[in-house]
N, C-alpha and C. Protein backbone atom coordinates (compact mmCIF):
# COMPACT_ATOMS: atom_id res chain seq x y z
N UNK A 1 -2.98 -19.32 -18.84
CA UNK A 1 -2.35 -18.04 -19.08
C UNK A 1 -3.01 -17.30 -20.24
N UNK A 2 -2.77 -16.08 -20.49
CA UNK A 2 -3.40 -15.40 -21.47
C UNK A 2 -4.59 -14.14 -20.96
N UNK A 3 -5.05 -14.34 -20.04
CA UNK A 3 -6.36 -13.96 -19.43
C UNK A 3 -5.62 -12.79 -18.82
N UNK A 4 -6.80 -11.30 -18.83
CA UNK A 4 -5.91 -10.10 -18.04
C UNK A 4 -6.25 -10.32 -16.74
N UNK A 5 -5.24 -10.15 -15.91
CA UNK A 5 -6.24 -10.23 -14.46
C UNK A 5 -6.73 -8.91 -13.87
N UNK A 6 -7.57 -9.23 -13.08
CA UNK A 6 -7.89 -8.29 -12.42
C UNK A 6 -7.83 -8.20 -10.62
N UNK A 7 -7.52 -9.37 -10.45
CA UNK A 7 -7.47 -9.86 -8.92
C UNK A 7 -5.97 -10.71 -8.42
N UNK A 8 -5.69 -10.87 -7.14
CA UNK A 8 -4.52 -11.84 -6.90
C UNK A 8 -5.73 -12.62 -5.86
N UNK A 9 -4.98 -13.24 -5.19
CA UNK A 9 -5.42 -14.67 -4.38
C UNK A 9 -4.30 -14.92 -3.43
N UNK A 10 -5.09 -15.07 -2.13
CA UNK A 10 -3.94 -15.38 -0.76
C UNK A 10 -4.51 -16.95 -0.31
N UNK A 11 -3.80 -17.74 -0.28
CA UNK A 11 -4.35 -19.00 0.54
C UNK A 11 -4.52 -19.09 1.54
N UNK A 12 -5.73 -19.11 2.00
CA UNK A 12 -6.20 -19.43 3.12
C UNK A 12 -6.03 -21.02 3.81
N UNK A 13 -6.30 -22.58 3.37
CA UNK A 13 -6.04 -23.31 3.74
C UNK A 13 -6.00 -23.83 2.21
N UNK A 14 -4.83 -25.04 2.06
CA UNK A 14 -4.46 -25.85 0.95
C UNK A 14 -3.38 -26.07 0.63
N UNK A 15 -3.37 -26.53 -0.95
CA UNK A 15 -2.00 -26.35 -1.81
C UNK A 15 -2.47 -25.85 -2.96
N UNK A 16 -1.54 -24.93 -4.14
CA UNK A 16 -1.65 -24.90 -5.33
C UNK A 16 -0.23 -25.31 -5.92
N UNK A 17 -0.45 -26.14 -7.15
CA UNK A 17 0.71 -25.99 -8.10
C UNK A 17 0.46 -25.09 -9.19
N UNK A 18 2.01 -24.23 -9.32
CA UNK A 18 2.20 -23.05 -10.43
C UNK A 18 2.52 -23.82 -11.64
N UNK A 19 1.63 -23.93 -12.76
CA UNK A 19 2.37 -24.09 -14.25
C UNK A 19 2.50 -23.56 -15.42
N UNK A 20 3.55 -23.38 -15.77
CA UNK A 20 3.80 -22.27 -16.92
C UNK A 20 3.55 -22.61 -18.45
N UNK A 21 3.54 -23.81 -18.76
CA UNK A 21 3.17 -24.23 -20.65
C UNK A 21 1.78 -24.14 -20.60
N UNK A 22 1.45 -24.07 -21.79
CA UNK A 22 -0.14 -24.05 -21.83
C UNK A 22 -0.25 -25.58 -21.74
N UNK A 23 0.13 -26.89 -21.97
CA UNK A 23 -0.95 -27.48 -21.90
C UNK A 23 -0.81 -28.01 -20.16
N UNK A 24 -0.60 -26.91 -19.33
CA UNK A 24 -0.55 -26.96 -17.97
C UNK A 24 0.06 -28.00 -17.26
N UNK A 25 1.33 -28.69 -17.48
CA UNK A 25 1.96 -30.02 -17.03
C UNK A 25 3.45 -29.62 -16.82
N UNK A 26 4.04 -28.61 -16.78
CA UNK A 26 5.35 -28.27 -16.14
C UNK A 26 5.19 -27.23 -14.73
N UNK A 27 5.24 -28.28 -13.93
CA UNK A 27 5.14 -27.29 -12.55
C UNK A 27 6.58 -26.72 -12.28
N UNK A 28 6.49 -25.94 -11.57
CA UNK A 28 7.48 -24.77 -11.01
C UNK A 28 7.80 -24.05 -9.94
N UNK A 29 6.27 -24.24 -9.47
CA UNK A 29 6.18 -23.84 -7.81
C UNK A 29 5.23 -24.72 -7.54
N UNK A 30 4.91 -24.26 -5.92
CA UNK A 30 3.83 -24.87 -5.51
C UNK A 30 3.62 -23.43 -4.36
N UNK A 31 2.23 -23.20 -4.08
CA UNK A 31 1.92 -22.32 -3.06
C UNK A 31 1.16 -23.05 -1.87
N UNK A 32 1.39 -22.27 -1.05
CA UNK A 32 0.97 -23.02 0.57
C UNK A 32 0.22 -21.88 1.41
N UNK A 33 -0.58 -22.49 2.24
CA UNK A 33 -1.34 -21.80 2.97
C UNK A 33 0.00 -20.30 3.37
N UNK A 34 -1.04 -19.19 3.45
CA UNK A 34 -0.47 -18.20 4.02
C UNK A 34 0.31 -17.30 2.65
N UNK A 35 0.42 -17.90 1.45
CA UNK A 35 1.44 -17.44 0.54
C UNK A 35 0.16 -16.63 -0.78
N UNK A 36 0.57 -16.58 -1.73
CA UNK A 36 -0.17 -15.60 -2.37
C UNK A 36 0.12 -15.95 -4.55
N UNK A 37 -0.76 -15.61 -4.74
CA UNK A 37 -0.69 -15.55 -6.76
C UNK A 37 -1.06 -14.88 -7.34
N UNK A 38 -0.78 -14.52 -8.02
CA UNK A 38 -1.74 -13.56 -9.11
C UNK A 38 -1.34 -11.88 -9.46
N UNK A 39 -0.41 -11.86 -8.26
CA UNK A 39 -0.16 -10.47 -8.02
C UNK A 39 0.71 -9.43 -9.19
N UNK A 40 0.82 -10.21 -10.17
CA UNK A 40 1.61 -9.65 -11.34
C UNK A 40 0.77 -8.80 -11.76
N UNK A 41 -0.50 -8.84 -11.97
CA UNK A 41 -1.55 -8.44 -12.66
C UNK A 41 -1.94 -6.74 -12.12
N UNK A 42 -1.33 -6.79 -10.78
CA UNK A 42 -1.45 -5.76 -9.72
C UNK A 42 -0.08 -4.54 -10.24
N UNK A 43 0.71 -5.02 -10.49
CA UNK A 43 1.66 -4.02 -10.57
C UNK A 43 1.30 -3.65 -12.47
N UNK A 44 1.13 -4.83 -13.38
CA UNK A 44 1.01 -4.46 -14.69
C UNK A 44 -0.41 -4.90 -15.27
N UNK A 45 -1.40 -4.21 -14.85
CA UNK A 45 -2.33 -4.47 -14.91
C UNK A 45 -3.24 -5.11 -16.44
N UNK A 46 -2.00 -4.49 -17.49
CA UNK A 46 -1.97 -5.13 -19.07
C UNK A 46 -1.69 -6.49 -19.56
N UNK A 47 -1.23 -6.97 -17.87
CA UNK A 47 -0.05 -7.69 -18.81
C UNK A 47 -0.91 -9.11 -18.37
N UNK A 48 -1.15 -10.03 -19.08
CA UNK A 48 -1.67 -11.22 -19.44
C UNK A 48 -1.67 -12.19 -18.27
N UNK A 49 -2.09 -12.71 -17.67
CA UNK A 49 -1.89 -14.01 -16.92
C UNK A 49 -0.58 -14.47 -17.18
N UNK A 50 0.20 -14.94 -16.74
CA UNK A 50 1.69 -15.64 -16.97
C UNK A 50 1.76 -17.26 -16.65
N UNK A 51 0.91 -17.28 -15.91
CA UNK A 51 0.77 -19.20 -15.22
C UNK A 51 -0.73 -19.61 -14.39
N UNK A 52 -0.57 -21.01 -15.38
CA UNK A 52 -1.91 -21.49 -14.48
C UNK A 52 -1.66 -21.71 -13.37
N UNK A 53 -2.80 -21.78 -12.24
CA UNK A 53 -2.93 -22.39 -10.94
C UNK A 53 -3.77 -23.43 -10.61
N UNK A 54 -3.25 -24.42 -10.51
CA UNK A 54 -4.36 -25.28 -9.88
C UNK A 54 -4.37 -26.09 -8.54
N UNK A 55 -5.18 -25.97 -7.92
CA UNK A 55 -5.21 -26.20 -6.83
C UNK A 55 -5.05 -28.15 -6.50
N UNK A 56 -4.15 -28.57 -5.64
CA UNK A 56 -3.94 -29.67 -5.35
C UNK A 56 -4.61 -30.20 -4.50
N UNK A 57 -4.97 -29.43 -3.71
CA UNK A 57 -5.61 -29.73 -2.34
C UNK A 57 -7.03 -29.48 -2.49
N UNK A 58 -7.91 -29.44 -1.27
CA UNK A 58 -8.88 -28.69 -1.51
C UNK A 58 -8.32 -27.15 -0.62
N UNK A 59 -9.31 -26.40 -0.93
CA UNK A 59 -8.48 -24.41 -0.78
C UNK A 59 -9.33 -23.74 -0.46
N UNK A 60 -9.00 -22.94 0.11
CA UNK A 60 -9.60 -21.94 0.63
C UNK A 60 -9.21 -20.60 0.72
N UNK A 61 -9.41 -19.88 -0.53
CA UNK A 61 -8.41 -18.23 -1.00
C UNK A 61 -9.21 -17.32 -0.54
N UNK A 62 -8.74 -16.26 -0.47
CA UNK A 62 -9.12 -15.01 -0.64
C UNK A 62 -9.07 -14.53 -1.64
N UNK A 63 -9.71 -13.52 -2.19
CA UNK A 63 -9.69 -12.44 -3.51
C UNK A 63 -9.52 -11.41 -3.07
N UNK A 64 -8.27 -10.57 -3.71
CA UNK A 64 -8.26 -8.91 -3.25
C UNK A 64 -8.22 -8.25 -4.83
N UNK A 65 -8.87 -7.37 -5.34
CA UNK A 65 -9.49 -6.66 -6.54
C UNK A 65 -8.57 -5.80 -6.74
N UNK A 66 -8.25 -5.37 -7.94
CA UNK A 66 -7.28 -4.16 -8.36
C UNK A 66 -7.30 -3.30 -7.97
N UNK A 67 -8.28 -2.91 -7.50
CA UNK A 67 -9.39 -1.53 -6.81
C UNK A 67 -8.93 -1.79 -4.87
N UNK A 68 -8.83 -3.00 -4.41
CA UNK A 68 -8.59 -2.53 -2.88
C UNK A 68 -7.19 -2.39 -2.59
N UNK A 69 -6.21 -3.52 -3.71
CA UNK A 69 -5.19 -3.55 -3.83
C UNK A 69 -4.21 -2.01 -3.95
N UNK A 70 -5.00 -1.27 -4.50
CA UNK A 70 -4.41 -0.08 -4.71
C UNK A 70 -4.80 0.62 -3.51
N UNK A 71 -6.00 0.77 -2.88
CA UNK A 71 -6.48 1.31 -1.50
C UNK A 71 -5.42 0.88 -0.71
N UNK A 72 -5.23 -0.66 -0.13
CA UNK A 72 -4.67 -0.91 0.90
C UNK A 72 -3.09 -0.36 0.94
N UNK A 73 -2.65 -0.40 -0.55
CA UNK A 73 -0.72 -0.54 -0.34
C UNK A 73 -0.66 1.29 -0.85
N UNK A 74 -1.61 1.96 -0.96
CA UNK A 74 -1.24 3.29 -0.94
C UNK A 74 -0.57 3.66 0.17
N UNK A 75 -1.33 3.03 1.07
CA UNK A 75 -1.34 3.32 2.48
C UNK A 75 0.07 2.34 3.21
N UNK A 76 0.51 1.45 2.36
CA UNK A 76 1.90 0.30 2.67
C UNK A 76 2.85 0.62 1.54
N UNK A 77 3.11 1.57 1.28
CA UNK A 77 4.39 1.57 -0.38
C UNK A 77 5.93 0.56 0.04
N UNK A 78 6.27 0.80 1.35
CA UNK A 78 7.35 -0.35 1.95
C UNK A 78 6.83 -1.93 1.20
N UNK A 79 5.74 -2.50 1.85
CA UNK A 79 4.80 -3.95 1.30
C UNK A 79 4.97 -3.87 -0.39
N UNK A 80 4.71 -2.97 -0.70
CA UNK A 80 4.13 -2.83 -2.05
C UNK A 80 5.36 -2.90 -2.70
N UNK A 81 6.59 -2.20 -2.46
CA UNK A 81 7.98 -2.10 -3.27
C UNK A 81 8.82 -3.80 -3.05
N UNK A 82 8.44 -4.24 -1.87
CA UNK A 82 9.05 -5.66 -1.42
C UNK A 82 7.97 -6.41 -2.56
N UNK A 83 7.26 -6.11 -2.40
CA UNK A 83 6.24 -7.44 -3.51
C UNK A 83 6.58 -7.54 -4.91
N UNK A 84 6.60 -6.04 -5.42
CA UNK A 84 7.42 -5.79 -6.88
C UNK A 84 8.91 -6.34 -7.22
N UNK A 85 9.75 -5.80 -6.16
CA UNK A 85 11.40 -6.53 -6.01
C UNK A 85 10.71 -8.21 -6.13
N UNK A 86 9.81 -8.49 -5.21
CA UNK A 86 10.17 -10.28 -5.49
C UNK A 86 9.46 -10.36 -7.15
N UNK A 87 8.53 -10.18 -7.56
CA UNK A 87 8.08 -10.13 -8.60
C UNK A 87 9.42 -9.49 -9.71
N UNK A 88 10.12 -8.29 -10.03
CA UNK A 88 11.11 -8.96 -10.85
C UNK A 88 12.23 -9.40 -10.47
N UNK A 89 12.62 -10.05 -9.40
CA UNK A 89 13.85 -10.93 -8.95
C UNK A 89 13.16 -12.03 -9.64
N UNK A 90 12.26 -12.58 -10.74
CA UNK A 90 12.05 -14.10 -11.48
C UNK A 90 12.50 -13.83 -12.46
């Protein structure tokens, strides 16, 4: 955590575990193929990394950039307002 992002990440095939202390050993989630991280960085583009990810499995992500992220959900504001609601429903 700490790091600004600039990107989220969709899983393509794997697992990740979510952990929130820095010395990265309290998990909290886990993500699964088809599910997604990073995306905080997308709505507050200031705001710091919040949790490490590390991958359990071996993985296979995608990267979508701040820059397409804003292209694609201009065009989806429905997607885009559901992603924010789950993002502060934590």
């Amino acid at each position: 955590p700490g790091e600004i992002g600039t990107e989220m990440f969709f899983i393509i095939r794997g697992e990740c575990k979510i952990l929130l202390d820095d010395a990265a050993k309290t998990e909290v989630s886990r993500k699964r193929q088809n599910q997604y991280f990073g995306e905080i960085c997308m709505f507050y583009p200031d705001k710091p990394r919040t949790a490490w990810v590390v991958a359990d499995t071996y993985c296979v992500l995608a990267r979508l950039t701040k820059r397409a992220f804003d292209s694609i959900f201009s065009e989806l504001p429905t997607v885009r307002q559901m992603m924010l609601d789950q993002i502060e429903g934590f």
